[in-house]
Protein backbone atom coordinates (compact mmCIF):
# COMPACT_ATOMS: atom_id res chain seq x y z
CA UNK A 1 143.34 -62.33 194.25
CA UNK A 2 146.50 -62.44 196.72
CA UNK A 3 145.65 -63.90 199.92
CA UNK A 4 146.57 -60.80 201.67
CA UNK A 5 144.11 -58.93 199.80
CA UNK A 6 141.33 -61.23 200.43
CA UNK A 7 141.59 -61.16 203.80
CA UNK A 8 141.53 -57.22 204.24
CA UNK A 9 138.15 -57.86 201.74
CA UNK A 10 136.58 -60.16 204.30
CA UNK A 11 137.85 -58.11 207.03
CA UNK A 12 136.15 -54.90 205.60
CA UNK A 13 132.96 -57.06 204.97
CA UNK A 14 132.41 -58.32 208.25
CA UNK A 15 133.19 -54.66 209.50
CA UNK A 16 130.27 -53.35 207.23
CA UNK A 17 128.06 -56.13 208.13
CA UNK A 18 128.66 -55.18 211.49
CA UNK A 19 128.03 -51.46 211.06
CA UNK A 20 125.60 -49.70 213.12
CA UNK A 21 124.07 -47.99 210.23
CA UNK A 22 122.95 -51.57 208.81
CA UNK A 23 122.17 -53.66 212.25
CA UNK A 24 120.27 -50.72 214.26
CA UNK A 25 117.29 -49.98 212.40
CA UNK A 26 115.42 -53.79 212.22
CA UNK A 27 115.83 -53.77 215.96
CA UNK A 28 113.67 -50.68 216.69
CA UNK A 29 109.92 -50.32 217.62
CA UNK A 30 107.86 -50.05 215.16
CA UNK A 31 105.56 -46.46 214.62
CA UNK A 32 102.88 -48.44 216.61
CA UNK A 33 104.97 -49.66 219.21
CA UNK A 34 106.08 -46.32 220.75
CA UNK A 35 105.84 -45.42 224.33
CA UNK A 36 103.24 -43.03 225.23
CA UNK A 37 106.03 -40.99 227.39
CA UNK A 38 109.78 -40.34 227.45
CA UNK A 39 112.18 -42.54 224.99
CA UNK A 40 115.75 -41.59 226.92
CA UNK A 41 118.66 -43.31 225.06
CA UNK A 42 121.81 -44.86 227.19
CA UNK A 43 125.04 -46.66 226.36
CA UNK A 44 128.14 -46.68 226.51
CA UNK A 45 130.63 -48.55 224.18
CA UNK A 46 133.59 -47.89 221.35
CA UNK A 47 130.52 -48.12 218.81
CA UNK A 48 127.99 -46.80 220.84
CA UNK A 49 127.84 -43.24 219.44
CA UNK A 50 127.79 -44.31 215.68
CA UNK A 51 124.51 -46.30 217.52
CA UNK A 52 122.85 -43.19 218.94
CA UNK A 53 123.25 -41.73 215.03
CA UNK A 54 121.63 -44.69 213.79
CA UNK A 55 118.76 -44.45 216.31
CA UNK A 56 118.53 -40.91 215.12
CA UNK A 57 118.41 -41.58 211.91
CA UNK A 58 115.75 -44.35 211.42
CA UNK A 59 113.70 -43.34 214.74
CA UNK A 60 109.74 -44.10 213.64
CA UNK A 61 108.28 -41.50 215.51
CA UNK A 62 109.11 -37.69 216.36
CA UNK A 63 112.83 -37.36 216.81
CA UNK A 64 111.81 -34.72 219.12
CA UNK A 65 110.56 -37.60 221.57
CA UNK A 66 114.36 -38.75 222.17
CA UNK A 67 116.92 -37.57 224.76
CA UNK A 68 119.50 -39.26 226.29
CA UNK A 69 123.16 -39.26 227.32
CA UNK A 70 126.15 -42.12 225.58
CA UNK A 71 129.78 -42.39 226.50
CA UNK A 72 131.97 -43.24 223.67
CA UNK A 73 136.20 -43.89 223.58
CA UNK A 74 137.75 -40.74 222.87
CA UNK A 75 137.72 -39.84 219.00
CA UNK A 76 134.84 -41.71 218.19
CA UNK A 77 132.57 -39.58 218.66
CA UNK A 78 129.75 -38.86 215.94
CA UNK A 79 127.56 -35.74 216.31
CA UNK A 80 123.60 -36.29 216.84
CA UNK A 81 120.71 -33.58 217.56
CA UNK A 82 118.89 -34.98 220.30
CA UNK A 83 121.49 -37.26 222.41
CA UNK A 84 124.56 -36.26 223.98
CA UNK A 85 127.47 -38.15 223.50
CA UNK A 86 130.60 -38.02 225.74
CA UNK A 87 134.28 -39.01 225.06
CA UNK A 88 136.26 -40.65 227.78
CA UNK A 89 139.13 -43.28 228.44
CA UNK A 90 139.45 -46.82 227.29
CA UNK A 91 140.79 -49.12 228.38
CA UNK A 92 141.64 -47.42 231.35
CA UNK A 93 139.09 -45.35 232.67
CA UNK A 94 138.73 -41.53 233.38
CA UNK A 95 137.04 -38.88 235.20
CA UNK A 96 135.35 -38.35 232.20
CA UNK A 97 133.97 -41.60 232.29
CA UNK A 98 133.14 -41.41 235.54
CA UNK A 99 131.49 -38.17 235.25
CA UNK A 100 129.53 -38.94 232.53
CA UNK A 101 128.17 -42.21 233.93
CA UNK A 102 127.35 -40.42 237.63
CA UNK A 103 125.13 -38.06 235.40
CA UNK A 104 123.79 -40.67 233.78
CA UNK A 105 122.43 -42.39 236.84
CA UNK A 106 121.69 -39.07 238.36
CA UNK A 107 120.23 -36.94 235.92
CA UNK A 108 119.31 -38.98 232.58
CA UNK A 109 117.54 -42.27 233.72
CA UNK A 110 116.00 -40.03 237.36
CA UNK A 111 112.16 -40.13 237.46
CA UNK A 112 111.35 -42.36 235.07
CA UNK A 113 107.53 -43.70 234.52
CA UNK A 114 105.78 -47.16 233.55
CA UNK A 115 105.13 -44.93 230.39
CA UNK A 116 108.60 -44.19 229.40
CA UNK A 117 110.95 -46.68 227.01
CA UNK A 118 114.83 -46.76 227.90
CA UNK A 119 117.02 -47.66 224.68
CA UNK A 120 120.39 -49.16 226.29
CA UNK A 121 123.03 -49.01 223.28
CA UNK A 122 126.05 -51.68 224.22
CA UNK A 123 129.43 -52.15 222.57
CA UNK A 124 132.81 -53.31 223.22
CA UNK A 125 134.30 -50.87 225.55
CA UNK A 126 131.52 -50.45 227.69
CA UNK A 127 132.63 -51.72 230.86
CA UNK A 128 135.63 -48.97 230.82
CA UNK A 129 133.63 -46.01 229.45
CA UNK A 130 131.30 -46.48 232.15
CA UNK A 131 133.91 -46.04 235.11
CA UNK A 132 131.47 -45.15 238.09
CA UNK A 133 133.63 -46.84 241.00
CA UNK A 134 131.41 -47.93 244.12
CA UNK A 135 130.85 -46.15 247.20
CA UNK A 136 134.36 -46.40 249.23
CA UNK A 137 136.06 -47.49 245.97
CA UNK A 138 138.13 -44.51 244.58
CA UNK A 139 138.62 -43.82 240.68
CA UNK A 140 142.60 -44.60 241.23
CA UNK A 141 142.04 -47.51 242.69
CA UNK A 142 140.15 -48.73 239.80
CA UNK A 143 142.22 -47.45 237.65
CA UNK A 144 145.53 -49.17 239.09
CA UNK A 145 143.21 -52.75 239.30
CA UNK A 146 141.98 -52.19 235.81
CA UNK A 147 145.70 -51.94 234.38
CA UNK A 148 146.51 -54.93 236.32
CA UNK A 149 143.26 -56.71 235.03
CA UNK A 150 144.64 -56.17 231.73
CA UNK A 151 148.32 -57.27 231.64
CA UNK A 152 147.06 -60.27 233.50
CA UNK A 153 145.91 -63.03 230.54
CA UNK A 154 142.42 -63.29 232.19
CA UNK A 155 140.18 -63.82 229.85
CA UNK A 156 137.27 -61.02 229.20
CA UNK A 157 135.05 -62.70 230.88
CA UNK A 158 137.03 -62.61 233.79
CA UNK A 159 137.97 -58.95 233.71
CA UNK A 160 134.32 -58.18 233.67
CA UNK A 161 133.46 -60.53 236.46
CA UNK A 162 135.66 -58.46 238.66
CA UNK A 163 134.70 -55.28 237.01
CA UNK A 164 130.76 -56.19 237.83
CA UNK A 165 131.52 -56.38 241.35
CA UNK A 166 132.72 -52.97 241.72
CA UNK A 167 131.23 -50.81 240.00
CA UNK A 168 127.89 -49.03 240.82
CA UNK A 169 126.81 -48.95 237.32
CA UNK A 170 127.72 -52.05 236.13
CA UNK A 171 126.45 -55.97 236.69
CA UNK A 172 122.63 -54.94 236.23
CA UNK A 173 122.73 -51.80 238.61
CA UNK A 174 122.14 -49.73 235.72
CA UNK A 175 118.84 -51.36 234.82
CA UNK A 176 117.62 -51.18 238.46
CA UNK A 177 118.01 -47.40 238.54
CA UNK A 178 115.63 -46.93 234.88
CA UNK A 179 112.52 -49.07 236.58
CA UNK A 180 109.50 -48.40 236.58
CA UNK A 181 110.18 -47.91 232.51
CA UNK A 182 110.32 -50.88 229.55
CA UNK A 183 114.20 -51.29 228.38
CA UNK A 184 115.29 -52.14 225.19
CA UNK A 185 118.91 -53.30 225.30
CA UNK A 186 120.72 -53.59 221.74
CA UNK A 187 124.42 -54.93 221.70
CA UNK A 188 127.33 -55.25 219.42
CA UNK A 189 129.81 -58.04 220.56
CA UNK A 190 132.79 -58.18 220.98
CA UNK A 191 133.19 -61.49 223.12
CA UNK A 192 133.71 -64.80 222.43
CA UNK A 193 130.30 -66.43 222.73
CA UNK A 194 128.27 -63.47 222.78
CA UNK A 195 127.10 -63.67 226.46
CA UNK A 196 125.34 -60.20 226.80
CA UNK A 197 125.69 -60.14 230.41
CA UNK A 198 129.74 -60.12 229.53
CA UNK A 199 129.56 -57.43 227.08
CA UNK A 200 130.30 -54.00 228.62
CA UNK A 201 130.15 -55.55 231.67
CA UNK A 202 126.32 -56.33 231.20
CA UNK A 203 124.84 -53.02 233.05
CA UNK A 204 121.23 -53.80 231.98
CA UNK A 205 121.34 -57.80 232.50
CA UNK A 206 121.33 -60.07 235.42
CA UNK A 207 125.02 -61.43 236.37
CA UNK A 208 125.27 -65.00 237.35
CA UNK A 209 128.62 -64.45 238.96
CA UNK A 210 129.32 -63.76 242.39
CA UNK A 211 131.74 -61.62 245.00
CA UNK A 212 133.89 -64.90 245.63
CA UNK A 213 133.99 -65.25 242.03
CA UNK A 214 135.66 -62.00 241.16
CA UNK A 215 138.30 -62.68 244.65
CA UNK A 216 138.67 -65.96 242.95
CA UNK A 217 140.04 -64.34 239.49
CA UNK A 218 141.95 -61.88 241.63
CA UNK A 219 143.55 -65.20 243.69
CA UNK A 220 144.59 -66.83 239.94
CA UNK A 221 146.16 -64.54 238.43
CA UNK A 222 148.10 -63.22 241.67
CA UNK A 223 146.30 -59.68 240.80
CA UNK A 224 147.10 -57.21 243.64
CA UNK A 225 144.16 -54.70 244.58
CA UNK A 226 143.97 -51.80 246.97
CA UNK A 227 142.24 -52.87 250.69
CA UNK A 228 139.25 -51.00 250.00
CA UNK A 229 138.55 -53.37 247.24
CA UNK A 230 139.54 -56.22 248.89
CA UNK A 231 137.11 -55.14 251.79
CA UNK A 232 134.13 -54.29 249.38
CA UNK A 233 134.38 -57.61 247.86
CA UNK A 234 134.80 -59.83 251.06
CA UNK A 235 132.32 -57.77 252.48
CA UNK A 236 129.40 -59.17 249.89
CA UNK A 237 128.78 -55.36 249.41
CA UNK A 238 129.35 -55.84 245.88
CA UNK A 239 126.90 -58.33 245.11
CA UNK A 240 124.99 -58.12 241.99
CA UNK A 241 121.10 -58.42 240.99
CA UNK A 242 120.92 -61.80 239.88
CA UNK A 243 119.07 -63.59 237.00
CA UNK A 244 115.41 -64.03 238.11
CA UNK A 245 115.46 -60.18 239.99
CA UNK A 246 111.82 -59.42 239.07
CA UNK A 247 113.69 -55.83 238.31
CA UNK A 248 114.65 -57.19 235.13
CA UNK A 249 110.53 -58.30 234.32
CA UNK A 250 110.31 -55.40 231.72
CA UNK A 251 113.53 -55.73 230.15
């Protein structure tokens, strides 16, 4: 076999391996684990759609028992019964994006119960797809910061660090707004290491990082950012539930 070959062959094997289809099922509740109320599926992610089909597919229970709302990069978007996916921007966010996520913390994860199971469904391309800016931080702004972010050479982890600190979705805020209910995060990576508080930004995990952090990657890589991110950082308004938050108990 010619080398080129045999490394589109491992390439196409580590993409199957990989493949919702085969990863999502072994990772969902069993028939006699289900919730007694709501199961709402979340996510957001370049893969996160073919996810929500996969859930779909191999749920244990009545299909009729799922609802939920995933953003997905424009053109990968698979079509499911119960869950609604959404196409937006990546890597540069959208009003789509930004739509989608506002619902999501608005209408999808509202008035949840001790009773009810959230399934979060992660992916590379999270952290973009779910481009719900912070109060005082406009959708431009991000936008401009997030091309700058990425022309940069800061490292992913980096990017997200920064991207954590403003967002109102991101950096655990996500999880906060689905308590009282268990969550059930499942990720595909796409970061060296695997952190899962990197990946998409982490919008259902703790974040070890801080404000001064993400001024400090601005500072490095001479990043310029509009004042009112400047001011939401130095402000500490940005700060982000931290590993220990008894918010995260049930997760």
């Amino acid at each position: 076999m010619q080398p080129r070959q045999l490394l589109k062959d491992l390439f196409r094997a580590a993409l199957d391996a990989a493949s919702p289809a085969v990863r999502i099922p072994a990772f969902l509740p069993e028939a006699r684990e289900l919730p007694r109320g709501r199961v709402v599926v979340i996510g957001a992610g370049k893969a996160s759609a073919a996810m929500a089909r996969a859930v779909e597919d191999h749920w244990p229970g009545d299909k009729a028992q799922l609802s939920g709302l995933v953003i997905t990069r424009y053109g990968h978007g698979v079509p499911c019964k119960h869950i609604e996916i959404v196409e937006a921007a990546h890597p540069v966010p959208d009003a789509a994006g930004r739509d989608a996520a506002r619902r999501m913390l608005a209408e999808t994860v509202r008035d949840l119960t001790a009773d009810d199971l959230v399934l979060c469904l992660i992916s590379g391309g999270g952290a973009a797809l779910l481009a719900l800016p912070a109060e005082g931080i406009s959708l431009e702004d991000k936008q401009a910061l997030n091309r700058e972010l990425l022309k940069s050479g800061a490292t992913i982890s980096e990017i997200n660090c920064v991207r954590k600190h403003l967002s109102a979705i991101k950096g655990g805020r996500l999880a906060l707004a689905c308590q009282p209910a268990q969550m059930l995060t499942l990720l595909i990576s796409d970061v060296p290491g695997d952190d899962p508080a990197v990946i998409a930004s982490g919008p259902t995990l703790p974040d070890a990082t801080t404000c001064n952090d993400a001024l400090a990657v601005l500072e490095k890589y001479g990043i310029p950012a509009a004042p009112s991110i400047l001011e939401h950082l130095h402000s500490g308004r940005g700060e982000t539930p931290k590993p220990g938050d008894p918010a995260f108990a049930r997760n």
